[in-house]
PDB file of N, CA and C in Angstrom:
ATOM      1  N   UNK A   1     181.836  91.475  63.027  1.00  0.00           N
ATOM      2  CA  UNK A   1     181.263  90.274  63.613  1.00  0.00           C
ATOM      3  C   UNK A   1     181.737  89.068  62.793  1.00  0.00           C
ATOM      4  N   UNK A   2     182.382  87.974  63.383  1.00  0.00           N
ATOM      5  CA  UNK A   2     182.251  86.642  63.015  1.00  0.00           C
ATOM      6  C   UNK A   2     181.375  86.051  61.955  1.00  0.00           C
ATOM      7  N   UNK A   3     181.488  85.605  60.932  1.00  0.00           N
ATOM      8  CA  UNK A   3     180.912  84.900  59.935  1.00  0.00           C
ATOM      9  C   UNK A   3     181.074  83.458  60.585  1.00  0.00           C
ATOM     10  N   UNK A   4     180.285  82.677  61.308  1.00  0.00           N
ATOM     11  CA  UNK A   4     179.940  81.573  61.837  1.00  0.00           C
ATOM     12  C   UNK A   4     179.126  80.612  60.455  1.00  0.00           C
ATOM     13  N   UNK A   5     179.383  79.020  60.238  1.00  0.00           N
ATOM     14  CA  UNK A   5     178.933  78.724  58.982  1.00  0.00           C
ATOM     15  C   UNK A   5     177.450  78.177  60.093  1.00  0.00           C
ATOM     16  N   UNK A   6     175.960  77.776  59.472  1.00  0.00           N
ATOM     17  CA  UNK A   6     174.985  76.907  60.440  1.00  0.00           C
ATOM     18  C   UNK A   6     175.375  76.370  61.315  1.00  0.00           C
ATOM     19  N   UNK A   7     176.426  75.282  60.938  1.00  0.00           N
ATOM     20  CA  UNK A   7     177.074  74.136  61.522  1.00  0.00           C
ATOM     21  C   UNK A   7     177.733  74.869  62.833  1.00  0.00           C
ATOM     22  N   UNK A   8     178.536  75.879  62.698  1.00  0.00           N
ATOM     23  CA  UNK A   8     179.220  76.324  63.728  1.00  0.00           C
ATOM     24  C   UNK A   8     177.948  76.767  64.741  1.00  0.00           C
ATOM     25  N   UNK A   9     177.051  77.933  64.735  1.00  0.00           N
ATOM     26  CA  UNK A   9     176.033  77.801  65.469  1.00  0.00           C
ATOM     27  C   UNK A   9     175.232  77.447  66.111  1.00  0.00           C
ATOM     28  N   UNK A  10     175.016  76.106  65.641  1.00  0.00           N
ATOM     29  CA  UNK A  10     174.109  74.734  65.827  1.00  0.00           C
ATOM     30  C   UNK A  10     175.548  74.060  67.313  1.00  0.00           C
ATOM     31  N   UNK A  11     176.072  74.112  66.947  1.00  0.00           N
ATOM     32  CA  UNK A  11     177.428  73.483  67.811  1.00  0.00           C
ATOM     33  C   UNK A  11     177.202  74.252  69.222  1.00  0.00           C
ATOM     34  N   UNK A  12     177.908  75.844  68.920  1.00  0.00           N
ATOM     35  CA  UNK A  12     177.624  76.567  69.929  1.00  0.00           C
ATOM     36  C   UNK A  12     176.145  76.679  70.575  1.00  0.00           C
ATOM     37  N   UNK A  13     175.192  76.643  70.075  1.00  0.00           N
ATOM     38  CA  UNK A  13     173.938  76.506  71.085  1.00  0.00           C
ATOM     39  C   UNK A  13     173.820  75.168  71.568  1.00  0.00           C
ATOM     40  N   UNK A  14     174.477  74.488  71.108  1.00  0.00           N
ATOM     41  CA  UNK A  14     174.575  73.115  72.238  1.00  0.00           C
ATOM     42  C   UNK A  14     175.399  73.339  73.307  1.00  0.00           C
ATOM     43  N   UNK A  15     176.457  74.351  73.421  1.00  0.00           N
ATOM     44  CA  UNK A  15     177.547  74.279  74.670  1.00  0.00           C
ATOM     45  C   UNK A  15     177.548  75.594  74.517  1.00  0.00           C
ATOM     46  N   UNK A  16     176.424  76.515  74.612  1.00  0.00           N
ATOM     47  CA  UNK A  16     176.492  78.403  74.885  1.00  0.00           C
ATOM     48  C   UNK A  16     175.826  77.735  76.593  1.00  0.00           C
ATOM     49  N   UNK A  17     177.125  78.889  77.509  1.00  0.00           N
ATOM     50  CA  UNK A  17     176.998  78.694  78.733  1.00  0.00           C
ATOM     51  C   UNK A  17     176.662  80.429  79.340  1.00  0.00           C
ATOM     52  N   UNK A  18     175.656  80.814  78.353  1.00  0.00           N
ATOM     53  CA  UNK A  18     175.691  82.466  78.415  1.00  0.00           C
ATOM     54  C   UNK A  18     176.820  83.551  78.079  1.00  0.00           C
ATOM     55  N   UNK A  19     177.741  83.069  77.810  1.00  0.00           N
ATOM     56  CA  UNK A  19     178.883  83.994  78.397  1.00  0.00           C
ATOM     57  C   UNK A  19     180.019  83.408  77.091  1.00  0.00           C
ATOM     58  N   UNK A  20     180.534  84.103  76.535  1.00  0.00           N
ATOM     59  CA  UNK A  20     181.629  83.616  75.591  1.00  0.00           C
ATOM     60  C   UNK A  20     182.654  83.035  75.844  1.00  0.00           C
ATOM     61  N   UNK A  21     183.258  83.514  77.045  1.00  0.00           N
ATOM     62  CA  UNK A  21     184.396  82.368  78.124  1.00  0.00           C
ATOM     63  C   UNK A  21     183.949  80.806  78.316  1.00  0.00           C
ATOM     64  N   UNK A  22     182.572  81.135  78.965  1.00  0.00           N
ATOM     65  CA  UNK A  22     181.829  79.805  79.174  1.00  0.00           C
ATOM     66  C   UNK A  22     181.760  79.043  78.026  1.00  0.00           C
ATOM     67  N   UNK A  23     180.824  79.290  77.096  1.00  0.00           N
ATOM     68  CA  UNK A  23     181.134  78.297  75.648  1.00  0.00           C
ATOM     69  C   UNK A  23     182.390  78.187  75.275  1.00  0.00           C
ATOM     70  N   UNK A  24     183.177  79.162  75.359  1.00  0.00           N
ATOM     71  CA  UNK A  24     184.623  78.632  74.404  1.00  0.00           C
ATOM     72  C   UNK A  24     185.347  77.277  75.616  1.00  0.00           C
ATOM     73  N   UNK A  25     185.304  77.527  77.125  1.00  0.00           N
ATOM     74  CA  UNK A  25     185.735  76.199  78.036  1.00  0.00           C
ATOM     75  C   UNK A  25     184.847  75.203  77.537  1.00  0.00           C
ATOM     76  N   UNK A  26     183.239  75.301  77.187  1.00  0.00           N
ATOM     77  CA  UNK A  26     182.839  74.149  76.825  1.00  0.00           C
ATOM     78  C   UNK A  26     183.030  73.306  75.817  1.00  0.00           C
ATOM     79  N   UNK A  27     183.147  73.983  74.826  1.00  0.00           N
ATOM     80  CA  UNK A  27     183.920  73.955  73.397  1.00  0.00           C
ATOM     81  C   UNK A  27     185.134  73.125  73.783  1.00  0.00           C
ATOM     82  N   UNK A  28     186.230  73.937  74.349  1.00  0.00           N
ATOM     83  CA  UNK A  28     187.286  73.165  74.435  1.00  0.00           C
ATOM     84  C   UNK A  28     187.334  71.573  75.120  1.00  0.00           C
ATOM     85  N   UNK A  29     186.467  71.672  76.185  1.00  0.00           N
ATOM     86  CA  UNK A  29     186.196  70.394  77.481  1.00  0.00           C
ATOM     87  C   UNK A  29     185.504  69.312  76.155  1.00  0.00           C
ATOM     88  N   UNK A  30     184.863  69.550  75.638  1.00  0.00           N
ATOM     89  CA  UNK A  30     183.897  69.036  74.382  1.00  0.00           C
ATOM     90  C   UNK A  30     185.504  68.113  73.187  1.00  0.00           C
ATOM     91  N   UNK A  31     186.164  69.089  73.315  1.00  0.00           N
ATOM     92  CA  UNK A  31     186.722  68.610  72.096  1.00  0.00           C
ATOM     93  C   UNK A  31     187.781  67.592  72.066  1.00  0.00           C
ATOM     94  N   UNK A  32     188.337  67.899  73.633  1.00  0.00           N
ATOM     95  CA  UNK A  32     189.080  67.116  74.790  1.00  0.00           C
ATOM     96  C   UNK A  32     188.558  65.514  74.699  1.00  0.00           C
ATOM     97  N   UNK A  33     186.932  65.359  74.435  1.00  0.00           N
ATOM     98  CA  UNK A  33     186.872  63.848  74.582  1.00  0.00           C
ATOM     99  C   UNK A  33     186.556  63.619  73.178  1.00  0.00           C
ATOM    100  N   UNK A  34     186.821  63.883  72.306  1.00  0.00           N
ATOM    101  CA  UNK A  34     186.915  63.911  70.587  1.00  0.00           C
ATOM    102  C   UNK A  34     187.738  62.207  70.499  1.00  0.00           C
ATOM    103  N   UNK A  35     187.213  61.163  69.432  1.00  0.00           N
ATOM    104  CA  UNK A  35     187.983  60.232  69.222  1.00  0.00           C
ATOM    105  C   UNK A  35     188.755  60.869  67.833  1.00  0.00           C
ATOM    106  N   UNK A  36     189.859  60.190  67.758  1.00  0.00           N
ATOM    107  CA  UNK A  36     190.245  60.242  66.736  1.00  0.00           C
ATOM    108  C   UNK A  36     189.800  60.417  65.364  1.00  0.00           C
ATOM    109  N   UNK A  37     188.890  59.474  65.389  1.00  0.00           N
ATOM    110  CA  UNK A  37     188.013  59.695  63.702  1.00  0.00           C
ATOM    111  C   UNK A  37     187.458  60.547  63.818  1.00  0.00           C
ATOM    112  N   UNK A  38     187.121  61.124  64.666  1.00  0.00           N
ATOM    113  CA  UNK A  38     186.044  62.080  64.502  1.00  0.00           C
ATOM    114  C   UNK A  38     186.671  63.518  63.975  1.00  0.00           C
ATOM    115  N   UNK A  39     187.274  63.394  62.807  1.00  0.00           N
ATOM    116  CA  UNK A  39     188.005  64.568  61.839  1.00  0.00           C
ATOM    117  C   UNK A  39     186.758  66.166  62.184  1.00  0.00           C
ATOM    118  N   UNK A  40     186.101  65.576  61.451  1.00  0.00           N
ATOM    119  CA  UNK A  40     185.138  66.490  60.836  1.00  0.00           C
ATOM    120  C   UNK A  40     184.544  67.427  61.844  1.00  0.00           C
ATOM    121  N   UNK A  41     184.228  66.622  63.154  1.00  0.00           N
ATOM    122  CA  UNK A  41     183.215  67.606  64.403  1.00  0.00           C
ATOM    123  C   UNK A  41     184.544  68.207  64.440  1.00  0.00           C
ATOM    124  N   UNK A  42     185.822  67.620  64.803  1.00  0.00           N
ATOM    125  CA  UNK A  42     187.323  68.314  65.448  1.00  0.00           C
ATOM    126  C   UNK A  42     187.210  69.602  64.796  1.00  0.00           C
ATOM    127  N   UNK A  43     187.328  69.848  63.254  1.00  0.00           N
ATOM    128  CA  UNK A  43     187.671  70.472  62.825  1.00  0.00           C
ATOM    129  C   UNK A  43     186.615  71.980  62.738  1.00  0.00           C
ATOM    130  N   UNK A  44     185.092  71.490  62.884  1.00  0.00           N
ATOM    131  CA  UNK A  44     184.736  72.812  63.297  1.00  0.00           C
ATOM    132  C   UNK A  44     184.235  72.990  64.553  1.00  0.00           C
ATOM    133  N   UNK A  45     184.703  72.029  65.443  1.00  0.00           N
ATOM    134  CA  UNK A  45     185.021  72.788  67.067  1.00  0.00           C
ATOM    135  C   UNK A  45     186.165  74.385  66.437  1.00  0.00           C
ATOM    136  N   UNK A  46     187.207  73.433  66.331  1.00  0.00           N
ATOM    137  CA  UNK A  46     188.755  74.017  66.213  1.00  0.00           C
ATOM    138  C   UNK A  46     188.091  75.714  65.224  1.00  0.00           C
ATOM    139  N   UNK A  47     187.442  75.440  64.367  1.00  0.00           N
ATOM    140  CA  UNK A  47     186.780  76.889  63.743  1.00  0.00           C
ATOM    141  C   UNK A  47     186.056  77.561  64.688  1.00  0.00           C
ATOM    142  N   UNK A  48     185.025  77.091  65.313  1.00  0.00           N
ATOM    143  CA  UNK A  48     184.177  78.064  66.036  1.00  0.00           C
ATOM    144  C   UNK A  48     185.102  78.730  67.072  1.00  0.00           C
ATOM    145  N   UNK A  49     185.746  77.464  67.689  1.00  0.00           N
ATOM    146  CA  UNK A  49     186.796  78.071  68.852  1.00  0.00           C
ATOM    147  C   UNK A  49     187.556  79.357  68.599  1.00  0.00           C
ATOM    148  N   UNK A  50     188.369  79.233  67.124  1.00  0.00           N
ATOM    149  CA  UNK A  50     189.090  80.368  66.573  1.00  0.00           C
ATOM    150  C   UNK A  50     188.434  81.387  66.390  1.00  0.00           C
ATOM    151  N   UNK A  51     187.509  81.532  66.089  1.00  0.00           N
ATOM    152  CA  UNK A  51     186.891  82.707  66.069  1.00  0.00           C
ATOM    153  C   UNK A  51     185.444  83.348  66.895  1.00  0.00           C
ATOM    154  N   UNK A  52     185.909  82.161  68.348  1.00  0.00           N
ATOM    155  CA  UNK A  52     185.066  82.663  69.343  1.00  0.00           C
ATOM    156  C   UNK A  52     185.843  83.888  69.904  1.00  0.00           C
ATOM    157  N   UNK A  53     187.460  83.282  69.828  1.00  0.00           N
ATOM    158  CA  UNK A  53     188.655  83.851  70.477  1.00  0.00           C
ATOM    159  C   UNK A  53     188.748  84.991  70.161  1.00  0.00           C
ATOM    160  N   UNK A  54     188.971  85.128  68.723  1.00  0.00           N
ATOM    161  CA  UNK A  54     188.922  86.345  67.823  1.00  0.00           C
ATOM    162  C   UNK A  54     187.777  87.252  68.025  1.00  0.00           C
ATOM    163  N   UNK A  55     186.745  87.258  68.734  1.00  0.00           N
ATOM    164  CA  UNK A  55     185.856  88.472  68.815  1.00  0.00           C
ATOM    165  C   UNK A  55     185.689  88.588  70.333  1.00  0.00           C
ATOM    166  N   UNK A  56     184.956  90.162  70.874  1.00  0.00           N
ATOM    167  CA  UNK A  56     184.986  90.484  72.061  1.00  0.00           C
ATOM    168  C   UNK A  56     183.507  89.935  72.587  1.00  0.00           C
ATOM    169  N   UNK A  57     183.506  90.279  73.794  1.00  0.00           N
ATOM    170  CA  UNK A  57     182.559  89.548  74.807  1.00  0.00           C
ATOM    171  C   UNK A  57     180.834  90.470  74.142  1.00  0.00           C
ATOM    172  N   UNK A  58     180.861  91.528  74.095  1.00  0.00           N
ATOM    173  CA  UNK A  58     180.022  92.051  73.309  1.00  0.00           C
ATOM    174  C   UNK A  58     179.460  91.876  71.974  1.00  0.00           C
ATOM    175  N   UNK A  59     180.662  91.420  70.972  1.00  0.00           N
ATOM    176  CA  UNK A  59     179.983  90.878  70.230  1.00  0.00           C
ATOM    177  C   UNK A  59     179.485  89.208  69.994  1.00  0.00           C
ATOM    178  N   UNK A  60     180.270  88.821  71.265  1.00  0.00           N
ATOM    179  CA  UNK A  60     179.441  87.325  71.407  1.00  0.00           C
ATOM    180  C   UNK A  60     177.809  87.515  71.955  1.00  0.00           C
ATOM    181  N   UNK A  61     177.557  88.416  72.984  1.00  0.00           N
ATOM    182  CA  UNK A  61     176.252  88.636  73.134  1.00  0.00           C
ATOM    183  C   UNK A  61     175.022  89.280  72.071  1.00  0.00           C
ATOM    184  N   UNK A  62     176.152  90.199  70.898  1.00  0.00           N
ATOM    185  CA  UNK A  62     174.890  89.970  70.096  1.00  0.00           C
ATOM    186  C   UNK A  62     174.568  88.808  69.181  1.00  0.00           C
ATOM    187  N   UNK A  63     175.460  87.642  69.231  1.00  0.00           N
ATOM    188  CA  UNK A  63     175.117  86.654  68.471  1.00  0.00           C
ATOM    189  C   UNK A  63     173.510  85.792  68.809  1.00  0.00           C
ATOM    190  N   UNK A  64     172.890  85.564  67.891  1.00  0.00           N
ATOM    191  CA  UNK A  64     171.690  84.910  67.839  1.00  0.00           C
ATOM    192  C   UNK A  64     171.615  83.677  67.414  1.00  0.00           C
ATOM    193  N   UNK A  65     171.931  83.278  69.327  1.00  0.00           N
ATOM    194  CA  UNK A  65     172.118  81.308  69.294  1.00  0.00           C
ATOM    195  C   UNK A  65     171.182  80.409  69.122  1.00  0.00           C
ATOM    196  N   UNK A  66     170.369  80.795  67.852  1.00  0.00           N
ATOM    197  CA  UNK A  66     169.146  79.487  67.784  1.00  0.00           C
ATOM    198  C   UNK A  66     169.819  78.694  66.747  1.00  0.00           C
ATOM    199  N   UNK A  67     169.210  77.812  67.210  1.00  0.00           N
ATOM    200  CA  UNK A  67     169.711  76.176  66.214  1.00  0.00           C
ATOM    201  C   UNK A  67     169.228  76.558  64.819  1.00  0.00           C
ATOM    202  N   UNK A  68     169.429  76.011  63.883  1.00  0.00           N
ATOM    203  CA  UNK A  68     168.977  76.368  62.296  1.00  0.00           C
ATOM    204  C   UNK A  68     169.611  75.037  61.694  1.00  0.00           C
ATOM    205  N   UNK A  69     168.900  74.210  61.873  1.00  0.00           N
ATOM    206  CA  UNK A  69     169.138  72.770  60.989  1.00  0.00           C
ATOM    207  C   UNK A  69     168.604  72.401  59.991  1.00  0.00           C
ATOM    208  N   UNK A  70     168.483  73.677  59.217  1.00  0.00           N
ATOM    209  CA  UNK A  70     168.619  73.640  57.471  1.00  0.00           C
ATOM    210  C   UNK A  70     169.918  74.105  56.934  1.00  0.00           C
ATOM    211  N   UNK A  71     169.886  72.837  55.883  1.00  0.00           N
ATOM    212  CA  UNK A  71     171.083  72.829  54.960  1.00  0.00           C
ATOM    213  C   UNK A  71     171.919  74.372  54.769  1.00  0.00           C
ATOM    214  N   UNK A  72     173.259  74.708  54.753  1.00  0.00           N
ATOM    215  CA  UNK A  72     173.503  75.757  53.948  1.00  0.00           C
ATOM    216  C   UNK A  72     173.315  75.704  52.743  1.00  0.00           C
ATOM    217  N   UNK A  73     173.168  75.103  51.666  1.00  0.00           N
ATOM    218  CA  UNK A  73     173.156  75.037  50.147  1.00  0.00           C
ATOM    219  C   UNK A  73     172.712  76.153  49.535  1.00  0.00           C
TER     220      UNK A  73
END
């Protein structure tokens, strides 16, 4: 299974469309209207994306998409 950091999680339960196809198009459609400065969201779209890709549809369903907006530290 995917080692996802908070941040990546928190992302994906904003654009989980049930289905791992579905979030990764949302993900991508999402990243599509990205400004330029915006380095930082780009860059862990571009992570979660990679390793939405990298795992199968099964193990996207056992992922547990609740938000967790405490710090990693």
């Amino acid at each position: 299974m995917m080692n996802f950091s908070n941040d990546e999680i928190n992302l994906m339960c904003i654009y989980d469309t049930g289905d791992r196809m579905g979030t990764l198009n949302a993900l991508r459609d999402m990243r599509g209207e990205l400004d330029a400065d915006e380095t930082e969201l780009r860059a862990m779209t571009d992570s979660a994306i990679s390793k939405l890709e990298a795992m199968t549809d099964a193990d996207y369903g056992k992922l547990e998409l609740y938000p967790d907006f405490d710090d990693e530290e």
